[in-house]
C-alpha atoms as a PDB file:
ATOM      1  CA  UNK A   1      21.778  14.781  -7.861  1.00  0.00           C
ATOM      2  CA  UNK A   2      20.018  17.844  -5.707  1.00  0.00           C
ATOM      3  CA  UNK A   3      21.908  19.573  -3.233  1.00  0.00           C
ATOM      4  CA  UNK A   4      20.245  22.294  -2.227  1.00  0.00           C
ATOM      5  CA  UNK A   5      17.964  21.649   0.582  1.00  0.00           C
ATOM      6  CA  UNK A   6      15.086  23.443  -0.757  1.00  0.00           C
ATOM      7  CA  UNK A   7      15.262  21.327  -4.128  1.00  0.00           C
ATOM      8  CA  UNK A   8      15.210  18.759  -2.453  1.00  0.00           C
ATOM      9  CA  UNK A   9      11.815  19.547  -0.519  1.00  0.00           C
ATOM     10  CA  UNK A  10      10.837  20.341  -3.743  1.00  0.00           C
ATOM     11  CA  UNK A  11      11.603  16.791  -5.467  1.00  0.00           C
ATOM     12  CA  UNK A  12      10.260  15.007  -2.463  1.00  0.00           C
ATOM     13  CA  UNK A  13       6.976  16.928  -2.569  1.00  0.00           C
ATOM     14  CA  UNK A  14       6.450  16.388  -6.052  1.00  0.00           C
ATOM     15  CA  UNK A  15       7.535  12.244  -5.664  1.00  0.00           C
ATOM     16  CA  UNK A  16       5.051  12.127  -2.879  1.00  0.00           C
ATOM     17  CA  UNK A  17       2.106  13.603  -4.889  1.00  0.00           C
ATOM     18  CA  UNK A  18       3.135  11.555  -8.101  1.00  0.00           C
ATOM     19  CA  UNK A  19       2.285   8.074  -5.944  1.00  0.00           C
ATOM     20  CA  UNK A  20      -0.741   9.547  -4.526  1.00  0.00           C
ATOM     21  CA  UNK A  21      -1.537  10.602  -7.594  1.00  0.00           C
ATOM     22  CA  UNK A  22      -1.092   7.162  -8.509  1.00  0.00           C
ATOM     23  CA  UNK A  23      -2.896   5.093  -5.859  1.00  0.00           C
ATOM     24  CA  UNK A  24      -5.855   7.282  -6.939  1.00  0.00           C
ATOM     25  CA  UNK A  25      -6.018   5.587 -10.390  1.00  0.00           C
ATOM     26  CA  UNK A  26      -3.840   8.243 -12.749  1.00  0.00           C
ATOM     27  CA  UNK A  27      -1.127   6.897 -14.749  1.00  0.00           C
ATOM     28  CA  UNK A  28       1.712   8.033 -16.615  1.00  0.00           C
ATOM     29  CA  UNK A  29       0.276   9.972 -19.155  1.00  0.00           C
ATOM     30  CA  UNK A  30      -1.513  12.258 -16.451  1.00  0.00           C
ATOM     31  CA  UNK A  31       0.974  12.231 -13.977  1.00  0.00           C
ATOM     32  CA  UNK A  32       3.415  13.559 -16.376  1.00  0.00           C
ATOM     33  CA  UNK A  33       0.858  16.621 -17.442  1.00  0.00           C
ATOM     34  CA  UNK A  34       0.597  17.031 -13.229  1.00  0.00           C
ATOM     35  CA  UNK A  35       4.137  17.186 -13.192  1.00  0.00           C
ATOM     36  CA  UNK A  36       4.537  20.137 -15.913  1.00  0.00           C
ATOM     37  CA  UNK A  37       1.995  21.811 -14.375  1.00  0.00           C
ATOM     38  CA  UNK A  38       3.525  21.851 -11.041  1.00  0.00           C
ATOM     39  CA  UNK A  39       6.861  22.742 -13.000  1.00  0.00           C
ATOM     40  CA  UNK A  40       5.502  25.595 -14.578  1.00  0.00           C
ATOM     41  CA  UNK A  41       4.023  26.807 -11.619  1.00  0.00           C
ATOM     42  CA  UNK A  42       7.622  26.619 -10.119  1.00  0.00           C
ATOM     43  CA  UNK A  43       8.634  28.593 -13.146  1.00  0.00           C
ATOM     44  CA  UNK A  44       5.870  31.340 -12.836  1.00  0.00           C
ATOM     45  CA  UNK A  45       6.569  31.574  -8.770  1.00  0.00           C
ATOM     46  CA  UNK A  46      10.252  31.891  -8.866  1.00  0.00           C
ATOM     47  CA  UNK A  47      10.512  29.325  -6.482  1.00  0.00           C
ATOM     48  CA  UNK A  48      14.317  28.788  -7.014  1.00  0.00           C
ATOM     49  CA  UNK A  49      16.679  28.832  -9.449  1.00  0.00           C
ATOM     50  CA  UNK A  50      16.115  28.114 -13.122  1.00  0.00           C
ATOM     51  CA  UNK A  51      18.541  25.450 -13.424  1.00  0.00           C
ATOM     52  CA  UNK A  52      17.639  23.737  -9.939  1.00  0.00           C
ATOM     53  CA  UNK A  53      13.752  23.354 -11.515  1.00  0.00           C
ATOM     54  CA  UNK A  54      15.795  21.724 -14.632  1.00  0.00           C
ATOM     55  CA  UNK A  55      17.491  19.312 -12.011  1.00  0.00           C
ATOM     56  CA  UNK A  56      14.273  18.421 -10.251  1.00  0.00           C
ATOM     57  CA  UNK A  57      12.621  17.507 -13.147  1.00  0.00           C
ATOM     58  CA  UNK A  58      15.152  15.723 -14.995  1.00  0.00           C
ATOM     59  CA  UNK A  59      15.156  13.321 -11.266  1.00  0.00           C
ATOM     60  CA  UNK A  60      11.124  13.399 -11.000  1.00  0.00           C
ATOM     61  CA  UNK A  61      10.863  12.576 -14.810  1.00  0.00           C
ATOM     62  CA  UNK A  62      13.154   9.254 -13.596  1.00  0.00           C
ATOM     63  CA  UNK A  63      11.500   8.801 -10.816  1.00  0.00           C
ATOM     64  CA  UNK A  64       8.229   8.462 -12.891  1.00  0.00           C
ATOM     65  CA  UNK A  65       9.916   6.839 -15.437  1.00  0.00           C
ATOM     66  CA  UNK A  66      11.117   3.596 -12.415  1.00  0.00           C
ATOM     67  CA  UNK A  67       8.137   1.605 -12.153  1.00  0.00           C
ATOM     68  CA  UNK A  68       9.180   0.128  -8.629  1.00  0.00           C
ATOM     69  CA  UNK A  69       8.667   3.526  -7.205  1.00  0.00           C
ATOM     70  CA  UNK A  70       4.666   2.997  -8.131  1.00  0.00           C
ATOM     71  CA  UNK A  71       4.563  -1.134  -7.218  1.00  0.00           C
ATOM     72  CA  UNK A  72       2.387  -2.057  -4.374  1.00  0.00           C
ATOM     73  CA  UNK A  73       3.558  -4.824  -2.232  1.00  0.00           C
ATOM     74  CA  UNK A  74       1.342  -7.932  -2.452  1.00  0.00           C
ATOM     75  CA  UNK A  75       0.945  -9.875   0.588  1.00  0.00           C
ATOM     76  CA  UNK A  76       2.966 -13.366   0.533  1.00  0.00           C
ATOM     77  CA  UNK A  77      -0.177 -15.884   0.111  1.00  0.00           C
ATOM     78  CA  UNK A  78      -0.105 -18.239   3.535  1.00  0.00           C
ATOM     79  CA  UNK A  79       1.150 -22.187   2.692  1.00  0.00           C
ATOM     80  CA  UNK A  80      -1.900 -24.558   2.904  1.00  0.00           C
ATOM     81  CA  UNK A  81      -0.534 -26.918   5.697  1.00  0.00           C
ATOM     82  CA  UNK A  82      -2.691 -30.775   5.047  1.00  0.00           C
END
């Protein structure tokens, strides 16, 4: 679990972008190549601590991993009333 208010703005960053990601039509192969990438680039930046950027992406690797976070709501179809 992330404590540290700046891992946390990381993780919800990088959740927010995976479903975007998704609702524009890339799936879980390419998501998880967008998620290295922004991983690395967390890495190369210094952003915080090595072992926080281990936490955040052992919780965005679940998060991609739950398929409910990616499910779109479908509407409830109306009752035909004769």
């Amino acid at each position: 679990m992330l404590q540290d208010a700046l891992s946390v703005r990381f993780y919800q960053r990088i959740t927010d972008a995976l479903v975007d990601q998704w609702n524009r039509g890339y799936r879980t192969d390419e998501l998880r190549l967008y998620l290295d990438g922004y991983l690395a680039a967390m890495r190369h930046a210094d952003a915080v601590e090595p072992f926080q950027i281990h936490r955040i992406e052992e919780e965005a690797i679940r998060f991609l991993h739950d398929g409910s976070n990616f499910a779109v709501p479908q509407p409830e179809p109306e009752p035909d009333y004769y």
